[in-house]
PDB file of N, CA and C in Angstrom:
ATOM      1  N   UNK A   1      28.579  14.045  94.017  1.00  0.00           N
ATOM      2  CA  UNK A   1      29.109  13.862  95.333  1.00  0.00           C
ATOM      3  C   UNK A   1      29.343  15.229  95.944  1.00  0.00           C
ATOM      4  N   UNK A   2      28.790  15.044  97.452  1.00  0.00           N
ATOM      5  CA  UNK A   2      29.528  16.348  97.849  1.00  0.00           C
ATOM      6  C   UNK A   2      30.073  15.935  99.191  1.00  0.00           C
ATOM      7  N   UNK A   3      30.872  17.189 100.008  1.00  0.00           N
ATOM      8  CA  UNK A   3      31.149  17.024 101.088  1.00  0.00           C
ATOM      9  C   UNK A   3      31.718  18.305 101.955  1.00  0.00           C
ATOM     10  N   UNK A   4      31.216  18.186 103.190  1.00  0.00           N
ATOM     11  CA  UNK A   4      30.851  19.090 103.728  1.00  0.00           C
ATOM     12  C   UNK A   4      31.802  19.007 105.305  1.00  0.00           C
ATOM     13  N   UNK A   5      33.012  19.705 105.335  1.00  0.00           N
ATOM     14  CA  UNK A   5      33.569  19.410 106.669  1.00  0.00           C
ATOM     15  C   UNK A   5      33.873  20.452 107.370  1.00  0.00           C
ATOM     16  N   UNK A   6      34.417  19.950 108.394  1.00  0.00           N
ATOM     17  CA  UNK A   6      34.794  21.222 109.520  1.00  0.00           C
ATOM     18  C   UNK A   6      35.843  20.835 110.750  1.00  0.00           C
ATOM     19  N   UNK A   7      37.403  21.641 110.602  1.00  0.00           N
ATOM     20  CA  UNK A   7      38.143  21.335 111.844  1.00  0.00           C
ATOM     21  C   UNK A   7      38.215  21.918 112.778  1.00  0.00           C
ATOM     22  N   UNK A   8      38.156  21.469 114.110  1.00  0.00           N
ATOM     23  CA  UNK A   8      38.367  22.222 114.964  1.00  0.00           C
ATOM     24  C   UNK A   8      39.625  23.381 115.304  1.00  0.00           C
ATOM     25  N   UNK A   9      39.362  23.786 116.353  1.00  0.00           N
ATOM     26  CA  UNK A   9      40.508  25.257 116.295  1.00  0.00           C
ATOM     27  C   UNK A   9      40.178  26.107 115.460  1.00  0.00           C
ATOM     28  N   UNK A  10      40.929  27.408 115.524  1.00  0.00           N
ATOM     29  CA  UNK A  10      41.027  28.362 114.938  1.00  0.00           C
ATOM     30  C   UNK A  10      42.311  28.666 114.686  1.00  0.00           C
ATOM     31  N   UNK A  11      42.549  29.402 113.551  1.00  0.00           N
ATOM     32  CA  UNK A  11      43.570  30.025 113.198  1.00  0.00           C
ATOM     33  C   UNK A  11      44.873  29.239 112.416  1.00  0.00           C
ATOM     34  N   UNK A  12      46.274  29.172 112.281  1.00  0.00           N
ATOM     35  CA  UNK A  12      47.049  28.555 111.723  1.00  0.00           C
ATOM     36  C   UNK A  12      46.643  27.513 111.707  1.00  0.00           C
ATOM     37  N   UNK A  13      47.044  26.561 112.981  1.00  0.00           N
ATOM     38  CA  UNK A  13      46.545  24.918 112.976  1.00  0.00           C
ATOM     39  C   UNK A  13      45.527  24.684 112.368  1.00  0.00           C
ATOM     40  N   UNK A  14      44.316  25.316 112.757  1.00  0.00           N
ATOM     41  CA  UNK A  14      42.969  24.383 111.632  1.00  0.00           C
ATOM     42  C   UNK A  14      43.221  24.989 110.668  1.00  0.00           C
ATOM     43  N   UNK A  15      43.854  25.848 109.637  1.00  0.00           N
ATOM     44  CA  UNK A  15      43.851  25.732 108.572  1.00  0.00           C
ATOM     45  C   UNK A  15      44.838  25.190 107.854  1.00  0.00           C
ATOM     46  N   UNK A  16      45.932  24.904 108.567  1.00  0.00           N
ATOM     47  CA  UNK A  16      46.987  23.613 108.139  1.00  0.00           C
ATOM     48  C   UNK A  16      45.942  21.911 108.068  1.00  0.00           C
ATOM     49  N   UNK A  17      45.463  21.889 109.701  1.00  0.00           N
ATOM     50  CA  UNK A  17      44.565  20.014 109.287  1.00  0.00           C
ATOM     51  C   UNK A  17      43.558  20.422 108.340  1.00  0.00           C
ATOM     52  N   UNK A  18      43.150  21.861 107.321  1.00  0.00           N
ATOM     53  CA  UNK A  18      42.142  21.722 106.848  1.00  0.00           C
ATOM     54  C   UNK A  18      42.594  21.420 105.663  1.00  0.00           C
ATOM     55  N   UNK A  19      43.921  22.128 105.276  1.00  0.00           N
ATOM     56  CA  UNK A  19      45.005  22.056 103.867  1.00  0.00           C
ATOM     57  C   UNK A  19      45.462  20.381 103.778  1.00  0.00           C
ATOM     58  N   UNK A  20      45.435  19.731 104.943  1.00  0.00           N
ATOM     59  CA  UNK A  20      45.784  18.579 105.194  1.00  0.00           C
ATOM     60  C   UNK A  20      45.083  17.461 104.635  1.00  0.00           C
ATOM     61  N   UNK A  21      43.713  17.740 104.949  1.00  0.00           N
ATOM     62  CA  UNK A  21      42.324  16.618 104.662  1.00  0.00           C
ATOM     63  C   UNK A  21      42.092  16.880 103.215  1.00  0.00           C
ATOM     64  N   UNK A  22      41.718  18.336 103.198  1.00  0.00           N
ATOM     65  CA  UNK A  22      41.394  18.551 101.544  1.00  0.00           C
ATOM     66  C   UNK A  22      42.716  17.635 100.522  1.00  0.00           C
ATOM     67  N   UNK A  23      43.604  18.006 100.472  1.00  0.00           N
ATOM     68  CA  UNK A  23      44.828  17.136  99.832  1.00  0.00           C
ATOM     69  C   UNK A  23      44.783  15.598  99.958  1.00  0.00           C
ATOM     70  N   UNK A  24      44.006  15.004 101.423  1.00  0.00           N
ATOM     71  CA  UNK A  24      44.480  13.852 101.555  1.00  0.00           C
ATOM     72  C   UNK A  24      43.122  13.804 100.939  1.00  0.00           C
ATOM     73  N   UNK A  25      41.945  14.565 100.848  1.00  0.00           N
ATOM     74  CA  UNK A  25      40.762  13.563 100.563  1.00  0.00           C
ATOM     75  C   UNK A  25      40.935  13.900  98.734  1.00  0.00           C
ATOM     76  N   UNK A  26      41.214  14.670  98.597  1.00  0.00           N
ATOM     77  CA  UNK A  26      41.422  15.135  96.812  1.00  0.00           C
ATOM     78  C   UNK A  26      42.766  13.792  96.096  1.00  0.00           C
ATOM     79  N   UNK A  27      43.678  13.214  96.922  1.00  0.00           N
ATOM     80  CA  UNK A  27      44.088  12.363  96.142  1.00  0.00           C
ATOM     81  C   UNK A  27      43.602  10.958  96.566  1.00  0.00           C
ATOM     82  N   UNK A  28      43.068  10.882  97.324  1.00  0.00           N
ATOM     83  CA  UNK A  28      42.752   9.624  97.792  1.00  0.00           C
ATOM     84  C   UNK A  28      40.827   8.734  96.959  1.00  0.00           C
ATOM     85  N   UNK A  29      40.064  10.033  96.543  1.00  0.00           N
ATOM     86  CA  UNK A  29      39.424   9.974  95.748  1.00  0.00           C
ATOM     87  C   UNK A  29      39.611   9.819  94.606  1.00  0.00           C
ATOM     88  N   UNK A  30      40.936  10.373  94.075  1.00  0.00           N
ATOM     89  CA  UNK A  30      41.345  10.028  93.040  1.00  0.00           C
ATOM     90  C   UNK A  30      41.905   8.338  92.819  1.00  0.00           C
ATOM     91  N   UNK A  31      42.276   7.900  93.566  1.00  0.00           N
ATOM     92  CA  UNK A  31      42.523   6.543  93.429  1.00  0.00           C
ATOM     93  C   UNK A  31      41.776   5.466  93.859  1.00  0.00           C
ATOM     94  N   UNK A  32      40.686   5.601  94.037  1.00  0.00           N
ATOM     95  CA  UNK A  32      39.792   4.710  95.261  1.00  0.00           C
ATOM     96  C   UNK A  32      38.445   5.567  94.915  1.00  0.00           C
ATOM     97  N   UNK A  33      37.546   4.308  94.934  1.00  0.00           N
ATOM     98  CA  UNK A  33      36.114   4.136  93.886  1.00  0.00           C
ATOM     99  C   UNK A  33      35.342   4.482  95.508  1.00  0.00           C
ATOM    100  N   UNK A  34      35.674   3.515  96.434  1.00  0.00           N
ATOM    101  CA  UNK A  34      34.561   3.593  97.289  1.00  0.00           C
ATOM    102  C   UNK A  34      34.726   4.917  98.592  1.00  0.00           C
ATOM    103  N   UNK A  35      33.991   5.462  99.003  1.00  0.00           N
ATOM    104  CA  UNK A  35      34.001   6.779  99.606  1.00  0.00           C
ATOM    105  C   UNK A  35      34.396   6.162 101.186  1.00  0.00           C
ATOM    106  N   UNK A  36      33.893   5.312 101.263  1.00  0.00           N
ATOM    107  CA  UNK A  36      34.013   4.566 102.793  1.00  0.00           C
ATOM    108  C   UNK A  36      35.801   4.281 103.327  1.00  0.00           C
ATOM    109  N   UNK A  37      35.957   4.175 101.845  1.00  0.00           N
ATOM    110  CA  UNK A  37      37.598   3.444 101.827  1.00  0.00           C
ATOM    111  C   UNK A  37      38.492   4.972 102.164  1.00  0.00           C
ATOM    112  N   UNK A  38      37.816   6.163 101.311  1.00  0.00           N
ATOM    113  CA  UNK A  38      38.395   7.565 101.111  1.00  0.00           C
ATOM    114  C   UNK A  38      38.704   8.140 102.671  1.00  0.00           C
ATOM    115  N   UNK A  39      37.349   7.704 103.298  1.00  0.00           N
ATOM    116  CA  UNK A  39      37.325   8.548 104.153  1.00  0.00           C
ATOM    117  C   UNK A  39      38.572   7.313 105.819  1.00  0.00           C
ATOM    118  N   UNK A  40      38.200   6.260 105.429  1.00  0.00           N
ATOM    119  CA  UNK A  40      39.172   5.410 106.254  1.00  0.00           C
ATOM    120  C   UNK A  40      40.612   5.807 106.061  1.00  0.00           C
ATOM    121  N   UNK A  41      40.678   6.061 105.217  1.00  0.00           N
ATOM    122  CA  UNK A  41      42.718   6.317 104.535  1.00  0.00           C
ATOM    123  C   UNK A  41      43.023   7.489 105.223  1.00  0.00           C
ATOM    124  N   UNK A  42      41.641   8.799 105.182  1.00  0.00           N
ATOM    125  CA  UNK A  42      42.112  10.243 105.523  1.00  0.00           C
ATOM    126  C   UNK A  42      42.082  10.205 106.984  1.00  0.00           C
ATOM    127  N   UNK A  43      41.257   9.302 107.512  1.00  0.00           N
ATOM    128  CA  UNK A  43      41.241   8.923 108.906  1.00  0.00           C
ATOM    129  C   UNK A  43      42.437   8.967 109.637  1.00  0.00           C
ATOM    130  N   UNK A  44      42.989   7.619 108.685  1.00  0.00           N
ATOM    131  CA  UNK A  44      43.908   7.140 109.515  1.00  0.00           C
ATOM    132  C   UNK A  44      45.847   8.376 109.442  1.00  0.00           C
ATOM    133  N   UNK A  45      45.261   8.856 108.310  1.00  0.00           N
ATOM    134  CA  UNK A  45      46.218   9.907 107.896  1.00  0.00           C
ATOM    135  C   UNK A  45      46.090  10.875 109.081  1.00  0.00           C
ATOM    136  N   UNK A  46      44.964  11.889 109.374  1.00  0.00           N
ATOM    137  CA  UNK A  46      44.486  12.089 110.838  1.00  0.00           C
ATOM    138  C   UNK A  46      45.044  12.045 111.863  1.00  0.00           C
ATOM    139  N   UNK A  47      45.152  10.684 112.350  1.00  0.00           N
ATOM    140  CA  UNK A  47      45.522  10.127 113.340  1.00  0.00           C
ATOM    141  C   UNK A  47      46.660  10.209 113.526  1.00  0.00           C
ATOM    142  N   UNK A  48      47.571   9.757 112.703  1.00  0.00           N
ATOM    143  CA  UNK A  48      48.966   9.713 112.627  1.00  0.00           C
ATOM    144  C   UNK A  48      49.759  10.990 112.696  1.00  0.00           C
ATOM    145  N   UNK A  49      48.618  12.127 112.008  1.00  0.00           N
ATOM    146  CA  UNK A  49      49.803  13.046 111.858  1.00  0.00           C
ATOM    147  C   UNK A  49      48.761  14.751 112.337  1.00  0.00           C
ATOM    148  N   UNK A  50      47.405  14.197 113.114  1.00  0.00           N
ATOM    149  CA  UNK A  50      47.480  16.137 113.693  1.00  0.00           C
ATOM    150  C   UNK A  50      47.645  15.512 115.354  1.00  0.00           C
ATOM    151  N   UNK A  51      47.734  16.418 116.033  1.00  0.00           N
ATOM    152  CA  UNK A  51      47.732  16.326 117.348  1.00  0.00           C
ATOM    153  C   UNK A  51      46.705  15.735 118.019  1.00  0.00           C
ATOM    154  N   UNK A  52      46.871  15.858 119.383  1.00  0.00           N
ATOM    155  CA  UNK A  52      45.672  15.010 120.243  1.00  0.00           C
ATOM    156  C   UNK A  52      44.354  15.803 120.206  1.00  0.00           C
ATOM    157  N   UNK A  53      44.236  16.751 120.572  1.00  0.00           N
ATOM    158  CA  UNK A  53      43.407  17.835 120.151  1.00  0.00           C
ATOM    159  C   UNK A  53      42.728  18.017 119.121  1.00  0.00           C
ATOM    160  N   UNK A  54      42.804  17.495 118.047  1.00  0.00           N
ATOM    161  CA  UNK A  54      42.513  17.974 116.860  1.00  0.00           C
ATOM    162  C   UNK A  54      41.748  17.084 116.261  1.00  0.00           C
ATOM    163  N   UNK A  55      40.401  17.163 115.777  1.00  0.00           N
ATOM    164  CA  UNK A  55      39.822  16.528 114.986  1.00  0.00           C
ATOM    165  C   UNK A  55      38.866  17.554 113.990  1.00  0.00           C
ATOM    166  N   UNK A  56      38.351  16.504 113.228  1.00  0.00           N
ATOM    167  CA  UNK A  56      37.063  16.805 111.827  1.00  0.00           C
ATOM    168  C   UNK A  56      35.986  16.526 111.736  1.00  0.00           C
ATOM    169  N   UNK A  57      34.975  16.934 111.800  1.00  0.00           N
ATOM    170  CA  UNK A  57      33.429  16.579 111.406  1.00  0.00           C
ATOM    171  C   UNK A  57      33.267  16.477 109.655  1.00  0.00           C
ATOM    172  N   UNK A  58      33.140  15.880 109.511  1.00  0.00           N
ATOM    173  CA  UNK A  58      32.581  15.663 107.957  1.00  0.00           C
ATOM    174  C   UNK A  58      31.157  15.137 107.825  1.00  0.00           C
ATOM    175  N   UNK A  59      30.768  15.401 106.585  1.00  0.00           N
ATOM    176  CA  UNK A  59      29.545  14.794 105.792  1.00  0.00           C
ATOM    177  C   UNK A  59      30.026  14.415 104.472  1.00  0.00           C
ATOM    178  N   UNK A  60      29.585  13.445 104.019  1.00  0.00           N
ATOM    179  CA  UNK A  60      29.736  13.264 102.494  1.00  0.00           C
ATOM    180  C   UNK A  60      28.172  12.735 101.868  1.00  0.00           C
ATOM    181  N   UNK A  61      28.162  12.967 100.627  1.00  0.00           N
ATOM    182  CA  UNK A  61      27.069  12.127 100.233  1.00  0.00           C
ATOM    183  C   UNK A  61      27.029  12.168  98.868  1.00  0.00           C
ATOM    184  N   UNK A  62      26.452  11.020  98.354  1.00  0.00           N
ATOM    185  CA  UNK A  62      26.212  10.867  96.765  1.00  0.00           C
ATOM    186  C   UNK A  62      24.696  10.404  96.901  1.00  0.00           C
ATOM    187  N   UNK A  63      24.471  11.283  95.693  1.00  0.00           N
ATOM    188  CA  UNK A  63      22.908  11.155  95.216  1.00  0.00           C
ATOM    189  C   UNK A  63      22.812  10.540  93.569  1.00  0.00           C
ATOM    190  N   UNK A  64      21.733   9.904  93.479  1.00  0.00           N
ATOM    191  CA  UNK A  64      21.463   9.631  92.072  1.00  0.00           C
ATOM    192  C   UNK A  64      20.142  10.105  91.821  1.00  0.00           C
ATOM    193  N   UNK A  65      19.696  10.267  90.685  1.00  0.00           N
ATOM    194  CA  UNK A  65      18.815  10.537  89.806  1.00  0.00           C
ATOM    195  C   UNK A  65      17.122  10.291  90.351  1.00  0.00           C
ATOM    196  N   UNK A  66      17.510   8.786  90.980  1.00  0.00           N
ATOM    197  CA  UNK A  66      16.270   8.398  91.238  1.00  0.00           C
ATOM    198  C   UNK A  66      15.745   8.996  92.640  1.00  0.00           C
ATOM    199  N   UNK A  67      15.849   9.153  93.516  1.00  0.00           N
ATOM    200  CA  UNK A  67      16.515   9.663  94.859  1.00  0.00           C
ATOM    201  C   UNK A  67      17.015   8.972  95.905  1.00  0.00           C
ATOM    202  N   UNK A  68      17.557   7.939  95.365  1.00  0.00           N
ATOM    203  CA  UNK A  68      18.582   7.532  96.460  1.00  0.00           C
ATOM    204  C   UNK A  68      19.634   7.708  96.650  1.00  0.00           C
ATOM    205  N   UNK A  69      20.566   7.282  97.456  1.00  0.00           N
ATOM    206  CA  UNK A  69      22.044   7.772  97.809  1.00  0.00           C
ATOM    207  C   UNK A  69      22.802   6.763  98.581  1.00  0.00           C
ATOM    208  N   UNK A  70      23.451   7.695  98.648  1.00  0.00           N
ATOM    209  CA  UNK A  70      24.696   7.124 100.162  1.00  0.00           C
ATOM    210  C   UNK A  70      25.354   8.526 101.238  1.00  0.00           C
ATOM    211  N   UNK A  71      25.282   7.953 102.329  1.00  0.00           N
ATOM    212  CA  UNK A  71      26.275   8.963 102.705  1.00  0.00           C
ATOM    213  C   UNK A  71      26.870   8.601 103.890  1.00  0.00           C
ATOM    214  N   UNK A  72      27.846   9.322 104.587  1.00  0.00           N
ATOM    215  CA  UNK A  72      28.523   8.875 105.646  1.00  0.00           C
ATOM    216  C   UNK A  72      28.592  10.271 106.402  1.00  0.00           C
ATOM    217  N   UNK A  73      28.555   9.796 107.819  1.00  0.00           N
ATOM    218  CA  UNK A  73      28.481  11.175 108.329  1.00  0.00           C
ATOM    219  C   UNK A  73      29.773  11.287 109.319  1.00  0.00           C
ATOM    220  N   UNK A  74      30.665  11.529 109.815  1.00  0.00           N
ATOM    221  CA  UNK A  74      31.710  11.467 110.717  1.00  0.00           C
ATOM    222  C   UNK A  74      31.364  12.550 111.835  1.00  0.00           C
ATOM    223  N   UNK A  75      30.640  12.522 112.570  1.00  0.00           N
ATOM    224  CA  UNK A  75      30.052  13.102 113.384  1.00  0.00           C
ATOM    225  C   UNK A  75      29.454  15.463 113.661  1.00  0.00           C
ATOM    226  N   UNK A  76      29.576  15.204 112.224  1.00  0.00           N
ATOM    227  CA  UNK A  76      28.858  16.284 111.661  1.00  0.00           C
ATOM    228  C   UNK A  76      27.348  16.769 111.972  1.00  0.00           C
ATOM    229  N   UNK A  77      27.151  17.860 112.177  1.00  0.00           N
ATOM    230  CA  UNK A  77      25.482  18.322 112.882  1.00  0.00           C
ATOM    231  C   UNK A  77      24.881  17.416 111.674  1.00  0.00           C
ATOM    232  N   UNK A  78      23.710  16.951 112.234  1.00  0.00           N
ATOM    233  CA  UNK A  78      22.437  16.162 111.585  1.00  0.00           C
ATOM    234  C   UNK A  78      22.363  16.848 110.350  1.00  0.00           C
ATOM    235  N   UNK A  79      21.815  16.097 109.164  1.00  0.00           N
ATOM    236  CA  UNK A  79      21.956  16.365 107.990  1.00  0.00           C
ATOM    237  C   UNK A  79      20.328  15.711 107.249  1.00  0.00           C
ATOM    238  N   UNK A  80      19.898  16.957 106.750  1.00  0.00           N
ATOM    239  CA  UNK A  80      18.454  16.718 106.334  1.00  0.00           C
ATOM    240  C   UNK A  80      18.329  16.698 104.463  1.00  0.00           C
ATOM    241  N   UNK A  81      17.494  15.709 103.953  1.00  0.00           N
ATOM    242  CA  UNK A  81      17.222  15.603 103.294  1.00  0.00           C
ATOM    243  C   UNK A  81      15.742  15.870 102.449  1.00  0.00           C
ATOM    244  N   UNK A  82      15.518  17.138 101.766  1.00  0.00           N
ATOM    245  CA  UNK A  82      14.642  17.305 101.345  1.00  0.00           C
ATOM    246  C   UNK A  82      14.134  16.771  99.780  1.00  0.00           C
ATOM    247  N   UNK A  83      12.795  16.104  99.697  1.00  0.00           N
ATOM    248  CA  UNK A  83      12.434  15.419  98.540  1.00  0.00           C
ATOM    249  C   UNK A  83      11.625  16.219  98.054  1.00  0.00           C
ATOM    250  N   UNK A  84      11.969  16.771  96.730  1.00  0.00           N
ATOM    251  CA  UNK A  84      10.932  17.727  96.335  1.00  0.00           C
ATOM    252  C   UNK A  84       9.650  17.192  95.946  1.00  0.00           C
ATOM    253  N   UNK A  85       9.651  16.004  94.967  1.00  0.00           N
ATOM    254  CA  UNK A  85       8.805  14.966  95.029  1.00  0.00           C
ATOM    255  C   UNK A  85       7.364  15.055  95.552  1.00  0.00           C
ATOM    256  N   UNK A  86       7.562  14.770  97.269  1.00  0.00           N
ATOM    257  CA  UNK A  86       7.002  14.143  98.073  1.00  0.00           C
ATOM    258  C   UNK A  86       6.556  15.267  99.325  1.00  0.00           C
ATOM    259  N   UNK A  87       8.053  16.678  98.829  1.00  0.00           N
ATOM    260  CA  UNK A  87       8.003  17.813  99.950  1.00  0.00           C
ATOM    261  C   UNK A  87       7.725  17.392 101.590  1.00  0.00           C
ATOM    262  N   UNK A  88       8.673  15.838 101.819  1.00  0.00           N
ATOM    263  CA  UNK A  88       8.931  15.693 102.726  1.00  0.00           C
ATOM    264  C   UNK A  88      10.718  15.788 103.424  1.00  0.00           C
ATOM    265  N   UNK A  89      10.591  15.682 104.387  1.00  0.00           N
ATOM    266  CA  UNK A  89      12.170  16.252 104.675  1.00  0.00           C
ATOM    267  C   UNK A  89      12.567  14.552 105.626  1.00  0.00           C
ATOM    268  N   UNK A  90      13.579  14.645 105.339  1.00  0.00           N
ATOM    269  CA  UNK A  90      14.338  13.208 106.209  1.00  0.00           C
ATOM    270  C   UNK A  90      15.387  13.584 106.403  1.00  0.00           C
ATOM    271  N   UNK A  91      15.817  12.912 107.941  1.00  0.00           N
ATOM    272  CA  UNK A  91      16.811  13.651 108.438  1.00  0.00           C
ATOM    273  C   UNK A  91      17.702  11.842 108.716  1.00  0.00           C
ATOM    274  N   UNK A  92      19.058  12.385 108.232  1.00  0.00           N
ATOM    275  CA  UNK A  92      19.897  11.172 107.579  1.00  0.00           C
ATOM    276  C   UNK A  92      20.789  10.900 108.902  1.00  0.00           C
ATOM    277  N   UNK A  93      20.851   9.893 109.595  1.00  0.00           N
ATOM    278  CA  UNK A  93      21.328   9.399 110.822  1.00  0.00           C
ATOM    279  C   UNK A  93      22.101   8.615 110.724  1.00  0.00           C
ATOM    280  N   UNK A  94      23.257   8.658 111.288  1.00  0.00           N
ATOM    281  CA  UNK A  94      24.642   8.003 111.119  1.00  0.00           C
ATOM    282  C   UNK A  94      25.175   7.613 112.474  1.00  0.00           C
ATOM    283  N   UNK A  95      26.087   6.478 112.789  1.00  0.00           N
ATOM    284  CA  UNK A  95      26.594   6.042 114.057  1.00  0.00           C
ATOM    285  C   UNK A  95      28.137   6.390 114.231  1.00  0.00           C
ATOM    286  N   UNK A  96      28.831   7.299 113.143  1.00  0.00           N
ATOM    287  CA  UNK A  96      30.330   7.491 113.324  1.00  0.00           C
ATOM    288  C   UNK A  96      30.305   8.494 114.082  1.00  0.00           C
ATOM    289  N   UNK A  97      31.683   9.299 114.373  1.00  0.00           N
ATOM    290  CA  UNK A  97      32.268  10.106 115.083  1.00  0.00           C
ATOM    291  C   UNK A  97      33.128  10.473 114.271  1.00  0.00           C
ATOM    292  N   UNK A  98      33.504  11.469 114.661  1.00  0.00           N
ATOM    293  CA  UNK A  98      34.443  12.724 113.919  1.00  0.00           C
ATOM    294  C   UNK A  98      35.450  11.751 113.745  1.00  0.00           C
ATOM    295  N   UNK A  99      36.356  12.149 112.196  1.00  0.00           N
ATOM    296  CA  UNK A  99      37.353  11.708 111.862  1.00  0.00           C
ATOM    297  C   UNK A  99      38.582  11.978 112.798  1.00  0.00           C
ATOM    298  N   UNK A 100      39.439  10.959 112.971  1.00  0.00           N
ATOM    299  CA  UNK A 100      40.693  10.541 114.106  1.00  0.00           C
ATOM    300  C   UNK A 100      40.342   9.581 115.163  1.00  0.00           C
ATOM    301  N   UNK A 101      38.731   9.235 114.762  1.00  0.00           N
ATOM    302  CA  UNK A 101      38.349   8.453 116.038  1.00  0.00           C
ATOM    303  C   UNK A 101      38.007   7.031 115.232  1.00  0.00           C
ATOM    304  N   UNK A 102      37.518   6.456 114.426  1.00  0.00           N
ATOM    305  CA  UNK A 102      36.667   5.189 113.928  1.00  0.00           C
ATOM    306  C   UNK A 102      36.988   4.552 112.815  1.00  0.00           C
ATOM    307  N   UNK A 103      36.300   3.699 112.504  1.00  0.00           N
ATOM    308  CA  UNK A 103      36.323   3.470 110.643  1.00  0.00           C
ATOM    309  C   UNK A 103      35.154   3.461 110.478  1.00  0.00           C
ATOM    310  N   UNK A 104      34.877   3.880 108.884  1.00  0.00           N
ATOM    311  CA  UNK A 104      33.442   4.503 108.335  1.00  0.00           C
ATOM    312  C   UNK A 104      32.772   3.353 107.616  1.00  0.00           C
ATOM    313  N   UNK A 105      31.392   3.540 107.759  1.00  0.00           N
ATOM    314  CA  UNK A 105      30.935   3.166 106.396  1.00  0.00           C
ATOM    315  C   UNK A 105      30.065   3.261 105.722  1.00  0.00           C
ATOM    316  N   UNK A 106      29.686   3.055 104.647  1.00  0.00           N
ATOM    317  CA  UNK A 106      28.840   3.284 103.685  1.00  0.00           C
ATOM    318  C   UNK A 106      26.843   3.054 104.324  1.00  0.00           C
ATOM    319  N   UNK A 107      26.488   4.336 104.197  1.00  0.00           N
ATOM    320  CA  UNK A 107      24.562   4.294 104.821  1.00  0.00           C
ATOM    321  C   UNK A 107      24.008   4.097 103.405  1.00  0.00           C
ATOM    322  N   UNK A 108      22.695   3.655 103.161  1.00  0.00           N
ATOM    323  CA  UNK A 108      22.277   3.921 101.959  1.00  0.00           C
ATOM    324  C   UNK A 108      20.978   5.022 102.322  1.00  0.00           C
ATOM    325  N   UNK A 109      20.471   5.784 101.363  1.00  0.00           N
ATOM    326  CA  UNK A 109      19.681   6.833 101.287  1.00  0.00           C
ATOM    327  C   UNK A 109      18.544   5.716 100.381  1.00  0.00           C
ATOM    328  N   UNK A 110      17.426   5.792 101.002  1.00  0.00           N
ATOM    329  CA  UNK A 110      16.378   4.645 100.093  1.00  0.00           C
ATOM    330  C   UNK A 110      16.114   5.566  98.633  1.00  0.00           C
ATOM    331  N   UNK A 111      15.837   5.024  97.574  1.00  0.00           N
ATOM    332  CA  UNK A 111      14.945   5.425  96.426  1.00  0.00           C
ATOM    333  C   UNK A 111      13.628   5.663  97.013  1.00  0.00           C
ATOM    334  N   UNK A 112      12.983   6.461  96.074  1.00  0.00           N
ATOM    335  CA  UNK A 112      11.373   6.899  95.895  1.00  0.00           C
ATOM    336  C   UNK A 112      10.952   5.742  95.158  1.00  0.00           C
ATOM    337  N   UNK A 113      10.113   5.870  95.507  1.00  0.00           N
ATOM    338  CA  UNK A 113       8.733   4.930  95.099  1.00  0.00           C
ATOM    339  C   UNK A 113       8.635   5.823  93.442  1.00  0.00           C
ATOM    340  N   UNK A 114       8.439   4.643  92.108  1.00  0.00           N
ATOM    341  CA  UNK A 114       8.738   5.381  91.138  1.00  0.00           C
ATOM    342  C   UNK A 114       7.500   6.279  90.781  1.00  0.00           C
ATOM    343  N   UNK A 115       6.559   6.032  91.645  1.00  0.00           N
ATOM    344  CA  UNK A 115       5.396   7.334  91.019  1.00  0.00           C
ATOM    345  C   UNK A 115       5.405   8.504  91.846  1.00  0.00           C
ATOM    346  N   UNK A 116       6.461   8.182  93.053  1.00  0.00           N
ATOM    347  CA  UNK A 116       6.983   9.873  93.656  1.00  0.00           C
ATOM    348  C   UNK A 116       7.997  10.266  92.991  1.00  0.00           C
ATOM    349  N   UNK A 117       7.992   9.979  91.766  1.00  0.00           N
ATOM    350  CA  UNK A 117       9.358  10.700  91.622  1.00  0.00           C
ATOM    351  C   UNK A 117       9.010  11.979  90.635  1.00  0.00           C
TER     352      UNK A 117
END
């Protein structure tokens, strides 16, 4: 799994909502299997507690072996996927918006065909 975010502002404040998310997303993964659920909880944590001003772009994604996945995008720059495989590139398209605004959910990333792999 990885994940890839970014708050707006500069300076004290975004690095308080950044100390904020990391903590809320580091225990909330810890208790909760599905990423969709992770990122709804930190959402709503978000919401409640940075200002009006203030939001997060995230990416997350899990990959397996075969090459498929999952990922969720919370309105983060476009996010490309390269298959070494196949040495084609796919670019992974999502309908959320930055965290403080939605609820998320789970995209799937297709598998390869097993003789591209």
């Amino acid at each position: 799994m990885g994940v890839l975010a970014d708050v707006s502002g500069k300076g004290i404040s975004a690095a308080l909502l950044s100390s904020m998310l990391l903590g809320a997303l580091s225990m909330e993964f810890r208790s909760r299997t599905q990423p969709h659920e992770v990122l709804n909880r930190a959402n709503q944590l978000l919401c409640e507690k940075s200002l009006p001003f203030q939001f997060v772009t995230l990416f997350l994604f899990l990959l397996s072996p075969d090459g498929g996945g999952q990922f969720i995008s919370a309105g983060h720059n476009p996010a490309y996927l390269f298959r070494s495989a196949t040495r084609t590139i796919e670019q992974l398209v999502s309908d959320a918006y930055c965290l403080g605004d939605v609820r998320f959910r789970l995209l799937s990333i297709p598998r390869l065909p097993s003789r591209q792999r």
